[in-house]
N, C-alpha and C. Protein backbone atom coordinates (compact mmCIF):
# COMPACT_ATOMS: atom_id res chain seq x y z
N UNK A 1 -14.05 7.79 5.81
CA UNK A 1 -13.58 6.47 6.17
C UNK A 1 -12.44 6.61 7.18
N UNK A 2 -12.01 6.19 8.55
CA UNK A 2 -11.18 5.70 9.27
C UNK A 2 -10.34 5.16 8.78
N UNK A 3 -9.30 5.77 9.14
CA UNK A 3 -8.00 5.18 8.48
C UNK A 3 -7.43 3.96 9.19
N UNK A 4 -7.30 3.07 8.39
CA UNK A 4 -6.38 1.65 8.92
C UNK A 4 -5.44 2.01 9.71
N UNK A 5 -5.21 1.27 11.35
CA UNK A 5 -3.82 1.44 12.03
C UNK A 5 -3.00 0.59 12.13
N UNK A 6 -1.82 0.18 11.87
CA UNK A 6 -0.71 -0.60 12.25
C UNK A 6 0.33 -0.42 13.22
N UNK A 7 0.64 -1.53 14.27
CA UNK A 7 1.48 -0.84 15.30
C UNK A 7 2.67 -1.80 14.82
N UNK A 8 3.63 -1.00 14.80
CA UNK A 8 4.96 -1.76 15.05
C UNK A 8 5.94 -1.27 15.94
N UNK A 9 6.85 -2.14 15.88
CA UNK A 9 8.44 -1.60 16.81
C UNK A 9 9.19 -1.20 15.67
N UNK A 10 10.10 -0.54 16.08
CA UNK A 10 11.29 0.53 15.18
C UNK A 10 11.94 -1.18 14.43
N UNK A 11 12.15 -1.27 13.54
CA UNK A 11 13.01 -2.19 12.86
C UNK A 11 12.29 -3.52 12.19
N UNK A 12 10.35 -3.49 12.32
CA UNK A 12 9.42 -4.06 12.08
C UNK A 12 9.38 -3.84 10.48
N UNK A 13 9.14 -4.96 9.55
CA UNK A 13 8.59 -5.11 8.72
C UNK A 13 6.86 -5.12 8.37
N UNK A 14 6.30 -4.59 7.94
CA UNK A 14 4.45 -4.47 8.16
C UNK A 14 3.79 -4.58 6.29
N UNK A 15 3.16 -4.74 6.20
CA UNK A 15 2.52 -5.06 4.73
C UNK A 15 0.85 -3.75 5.06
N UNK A 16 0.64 -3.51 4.23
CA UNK A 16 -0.91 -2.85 3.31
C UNK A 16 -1.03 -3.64 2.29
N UNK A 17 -2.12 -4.06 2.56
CA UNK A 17 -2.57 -5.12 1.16
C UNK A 17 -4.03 -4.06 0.90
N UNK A 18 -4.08 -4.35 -0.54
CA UNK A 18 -5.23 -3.51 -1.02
C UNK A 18 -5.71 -4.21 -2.57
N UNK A 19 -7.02 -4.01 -2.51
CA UNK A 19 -7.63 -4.91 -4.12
C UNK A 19 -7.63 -3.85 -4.93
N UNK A 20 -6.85 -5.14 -5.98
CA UNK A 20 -6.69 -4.18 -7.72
C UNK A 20 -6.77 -5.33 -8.64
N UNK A 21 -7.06 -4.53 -9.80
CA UNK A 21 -7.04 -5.22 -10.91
C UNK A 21 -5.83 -4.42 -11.87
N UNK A 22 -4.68 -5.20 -11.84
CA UNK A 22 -4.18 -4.09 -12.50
C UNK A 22 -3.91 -4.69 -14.29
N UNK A 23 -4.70 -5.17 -14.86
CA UNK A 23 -5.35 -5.17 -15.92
C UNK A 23 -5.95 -4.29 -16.72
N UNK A 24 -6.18 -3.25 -15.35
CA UNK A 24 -7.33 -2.18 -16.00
C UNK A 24 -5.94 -0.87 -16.46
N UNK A 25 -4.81 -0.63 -15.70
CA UNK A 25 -3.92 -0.14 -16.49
C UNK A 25 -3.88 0.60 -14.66
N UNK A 26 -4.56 0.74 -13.86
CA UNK A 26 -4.71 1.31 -12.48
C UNK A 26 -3.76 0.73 -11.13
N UNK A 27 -2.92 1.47 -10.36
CA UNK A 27 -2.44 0.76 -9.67
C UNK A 27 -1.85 1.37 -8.79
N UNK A 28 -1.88 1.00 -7.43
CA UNK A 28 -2.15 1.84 -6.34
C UNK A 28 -0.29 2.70 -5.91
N UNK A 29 -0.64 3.35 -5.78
CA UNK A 29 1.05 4.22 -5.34
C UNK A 29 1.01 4.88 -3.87
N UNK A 30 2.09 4.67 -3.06
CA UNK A 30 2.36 5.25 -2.27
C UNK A 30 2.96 6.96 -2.51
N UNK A 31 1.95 8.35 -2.15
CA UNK A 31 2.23 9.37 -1.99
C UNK A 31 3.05 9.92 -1.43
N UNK A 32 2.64 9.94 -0.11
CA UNK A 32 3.45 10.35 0.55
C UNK A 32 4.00 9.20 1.74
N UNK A 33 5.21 9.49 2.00
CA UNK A 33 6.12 8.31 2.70
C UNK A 33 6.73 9.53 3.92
N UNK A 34 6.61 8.80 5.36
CA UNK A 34 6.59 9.76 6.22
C UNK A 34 8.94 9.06 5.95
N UNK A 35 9.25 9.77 6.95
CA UNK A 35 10.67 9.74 7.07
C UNK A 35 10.96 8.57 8.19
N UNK A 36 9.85 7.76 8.64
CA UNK A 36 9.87 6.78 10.23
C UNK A 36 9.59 6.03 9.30
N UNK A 37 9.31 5.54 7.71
CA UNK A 37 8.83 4.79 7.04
C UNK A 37 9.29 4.55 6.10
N UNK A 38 9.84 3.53 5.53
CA UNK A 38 10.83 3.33 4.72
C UNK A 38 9.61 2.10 3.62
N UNK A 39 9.61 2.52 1.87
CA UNK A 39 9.24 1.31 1.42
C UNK A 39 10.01 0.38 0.89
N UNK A 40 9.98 -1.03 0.98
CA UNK A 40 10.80 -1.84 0.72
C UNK A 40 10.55 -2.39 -0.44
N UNK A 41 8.82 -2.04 -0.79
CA UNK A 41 8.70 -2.78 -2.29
C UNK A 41 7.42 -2.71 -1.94
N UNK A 42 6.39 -3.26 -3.52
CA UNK A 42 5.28 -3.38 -3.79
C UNK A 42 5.28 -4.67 -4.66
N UNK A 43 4.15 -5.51 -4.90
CA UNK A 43 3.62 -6.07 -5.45
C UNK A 43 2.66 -7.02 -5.47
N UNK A 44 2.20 -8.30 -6.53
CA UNK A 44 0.88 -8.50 -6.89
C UNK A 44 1.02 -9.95 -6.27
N UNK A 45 -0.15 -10.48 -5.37
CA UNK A 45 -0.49 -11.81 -4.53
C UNK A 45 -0.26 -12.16 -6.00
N UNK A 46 0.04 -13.64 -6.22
CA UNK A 46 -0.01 -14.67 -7.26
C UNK A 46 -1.34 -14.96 -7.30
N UNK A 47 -1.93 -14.77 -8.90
CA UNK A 47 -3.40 -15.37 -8.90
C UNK A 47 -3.66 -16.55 -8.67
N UNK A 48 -4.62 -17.01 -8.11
CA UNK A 48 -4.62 -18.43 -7.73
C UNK A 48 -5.27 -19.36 -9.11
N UNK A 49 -5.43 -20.83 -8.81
CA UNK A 49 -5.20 -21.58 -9.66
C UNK A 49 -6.54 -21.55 -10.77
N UNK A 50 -7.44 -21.19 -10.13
CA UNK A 50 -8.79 -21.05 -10.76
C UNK A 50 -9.08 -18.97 -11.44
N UNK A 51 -8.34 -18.85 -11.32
CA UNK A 51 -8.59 -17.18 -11.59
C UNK A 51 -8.24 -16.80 -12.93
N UNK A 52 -8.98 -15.87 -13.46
CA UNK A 52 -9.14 -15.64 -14.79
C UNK A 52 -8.07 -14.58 -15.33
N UNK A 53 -8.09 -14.00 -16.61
CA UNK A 53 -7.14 -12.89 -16.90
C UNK A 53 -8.46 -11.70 -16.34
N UNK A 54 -7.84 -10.56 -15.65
CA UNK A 54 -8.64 -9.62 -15.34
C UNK A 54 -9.42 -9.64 -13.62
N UNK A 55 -9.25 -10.70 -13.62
CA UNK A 55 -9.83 -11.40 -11.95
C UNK A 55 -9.12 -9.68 -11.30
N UNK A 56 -9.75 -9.67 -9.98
CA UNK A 56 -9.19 -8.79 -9.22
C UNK A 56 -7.87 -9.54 -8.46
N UNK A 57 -7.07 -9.26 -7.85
CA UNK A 57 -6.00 -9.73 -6.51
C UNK A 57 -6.09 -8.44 -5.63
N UNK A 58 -4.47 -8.18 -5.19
CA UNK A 58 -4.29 -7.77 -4.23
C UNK A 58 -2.81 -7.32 -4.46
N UNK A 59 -2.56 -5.49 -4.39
CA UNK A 59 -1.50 -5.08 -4.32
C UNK A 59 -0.76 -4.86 -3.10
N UNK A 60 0.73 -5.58 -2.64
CA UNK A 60 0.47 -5.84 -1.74
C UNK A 60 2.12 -4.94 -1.15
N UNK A 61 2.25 -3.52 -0.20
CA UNK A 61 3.23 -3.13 0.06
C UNK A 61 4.19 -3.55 0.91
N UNK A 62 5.16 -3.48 0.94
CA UNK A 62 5.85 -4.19 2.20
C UNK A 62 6.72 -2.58 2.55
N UNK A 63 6.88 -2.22 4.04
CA UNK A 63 7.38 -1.12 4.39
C UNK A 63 8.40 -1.56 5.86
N UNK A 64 9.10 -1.05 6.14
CA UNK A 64 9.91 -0.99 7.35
C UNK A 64 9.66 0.09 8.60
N UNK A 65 9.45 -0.18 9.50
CA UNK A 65 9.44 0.84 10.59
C UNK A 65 10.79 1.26 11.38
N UNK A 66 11.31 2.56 10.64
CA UNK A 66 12.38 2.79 10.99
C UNK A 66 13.08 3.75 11.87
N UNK A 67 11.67 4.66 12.43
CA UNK A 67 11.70 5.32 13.58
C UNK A 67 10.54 5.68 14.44
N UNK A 68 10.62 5.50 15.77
CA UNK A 68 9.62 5.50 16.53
C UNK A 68 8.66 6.93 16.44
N UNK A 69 7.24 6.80 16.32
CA UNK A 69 6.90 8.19 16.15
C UNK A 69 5.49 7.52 15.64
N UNK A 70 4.37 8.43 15.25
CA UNK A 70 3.15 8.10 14.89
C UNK A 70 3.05 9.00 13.28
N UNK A 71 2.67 8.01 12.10
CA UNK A 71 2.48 8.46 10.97
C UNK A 71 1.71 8.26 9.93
N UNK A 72 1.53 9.18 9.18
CA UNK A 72 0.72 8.78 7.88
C UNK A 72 1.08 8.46 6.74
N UNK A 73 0.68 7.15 6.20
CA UNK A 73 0.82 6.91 4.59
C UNK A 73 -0.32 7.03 3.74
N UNK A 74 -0.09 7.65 2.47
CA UNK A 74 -1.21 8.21 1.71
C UNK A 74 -1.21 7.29 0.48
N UNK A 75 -2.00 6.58 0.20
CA UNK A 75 -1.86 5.68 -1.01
C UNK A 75 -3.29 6.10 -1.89
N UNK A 76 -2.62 6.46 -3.76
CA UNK A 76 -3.76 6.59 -4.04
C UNK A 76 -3.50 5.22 -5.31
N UNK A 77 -4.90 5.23 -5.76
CA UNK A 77 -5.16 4.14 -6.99
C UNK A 77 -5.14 5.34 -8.32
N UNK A 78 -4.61 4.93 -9.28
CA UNK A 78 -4.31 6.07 -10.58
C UNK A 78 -3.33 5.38 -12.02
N UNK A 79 -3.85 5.48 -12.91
CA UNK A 79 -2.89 5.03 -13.95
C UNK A 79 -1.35 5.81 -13.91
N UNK A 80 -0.42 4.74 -14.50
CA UNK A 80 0.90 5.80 -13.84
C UNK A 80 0.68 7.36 -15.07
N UNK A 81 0.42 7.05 -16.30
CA UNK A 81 0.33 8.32 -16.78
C UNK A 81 -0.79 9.32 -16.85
N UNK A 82 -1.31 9.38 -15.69
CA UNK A 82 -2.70 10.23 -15.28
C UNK A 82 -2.07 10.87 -14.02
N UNK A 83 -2.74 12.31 -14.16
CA UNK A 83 -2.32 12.76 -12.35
C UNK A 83 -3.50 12.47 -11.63
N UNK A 84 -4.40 12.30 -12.00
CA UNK A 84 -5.25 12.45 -10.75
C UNK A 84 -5.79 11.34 -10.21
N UNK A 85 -5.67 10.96 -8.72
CA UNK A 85 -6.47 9.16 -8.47
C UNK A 85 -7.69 9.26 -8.70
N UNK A 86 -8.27 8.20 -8.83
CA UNK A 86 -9.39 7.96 -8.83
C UNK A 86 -9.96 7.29 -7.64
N UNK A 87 -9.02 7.05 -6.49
CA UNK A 87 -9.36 6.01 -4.95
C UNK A 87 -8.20 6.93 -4.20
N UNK A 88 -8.67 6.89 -3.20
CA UNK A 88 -6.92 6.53 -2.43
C UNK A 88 -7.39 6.15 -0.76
N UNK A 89 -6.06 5.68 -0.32
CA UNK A 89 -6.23 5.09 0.91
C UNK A 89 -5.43 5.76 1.93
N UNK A 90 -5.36 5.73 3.28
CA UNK A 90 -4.75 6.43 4.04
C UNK A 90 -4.37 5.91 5.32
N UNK A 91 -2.88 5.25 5.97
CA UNK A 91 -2.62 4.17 6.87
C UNK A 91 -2.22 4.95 7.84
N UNK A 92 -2.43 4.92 8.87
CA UNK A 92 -2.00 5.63 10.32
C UNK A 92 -1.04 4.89 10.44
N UNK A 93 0.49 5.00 11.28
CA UNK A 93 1.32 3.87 11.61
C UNK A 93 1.74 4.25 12.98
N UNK A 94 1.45 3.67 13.69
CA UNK A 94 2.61 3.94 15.30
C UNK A 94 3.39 3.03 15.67
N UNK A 95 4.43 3.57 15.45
CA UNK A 95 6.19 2.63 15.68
C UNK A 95 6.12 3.03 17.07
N UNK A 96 6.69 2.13 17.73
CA UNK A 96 7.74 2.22 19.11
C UNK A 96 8.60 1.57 19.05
């Protein structure tokens, strides 16, 4: 799979949104965090008005671009007390 790209400028706020259910006890983590990439936080879209317990959403990161340079973020899906993912995702980023 091709990794997702995001361009920003140095001092840019940027989001990764990704589908979860985190019902199932699974929930996506940022691995590795380059040093041009700062995370500011994670969390879950509000289920909407018709959505069930267990429905899927959307985990949703928010990161800063804090130095110009081209990088990788490694996100995998994994219960927090399991080592091994069971998904993971992988974001190219190029700051200027």
């Amino acid at each position: 799979m091709t990794p997702e790209t995001i361009n920003a400028a140095v001092g840019d706020e940027f989001e990764v949104r990704l589908n979860a259910t985190p019902s199932t006890g699974y929930v996506w983590e940022a691995q590795t965090l380059p040093e041009g990439v700062q995370l500011l936080g994670s969390d879950y879209e509000r289920p909407s008005a018709n959505s069930r317990p267990g429905d899927p959403t959307a985990q949703v990161f928010r990161f800063r671009a804090s130095r110009a340079g081209d990088y990788t973020i490694n996100i995998v899906l994994k219960r927090p007390w399991e080592s091994n993912a069971v998904q993971s995702r992988t974001v190219a980023v190029k700051i200027n």
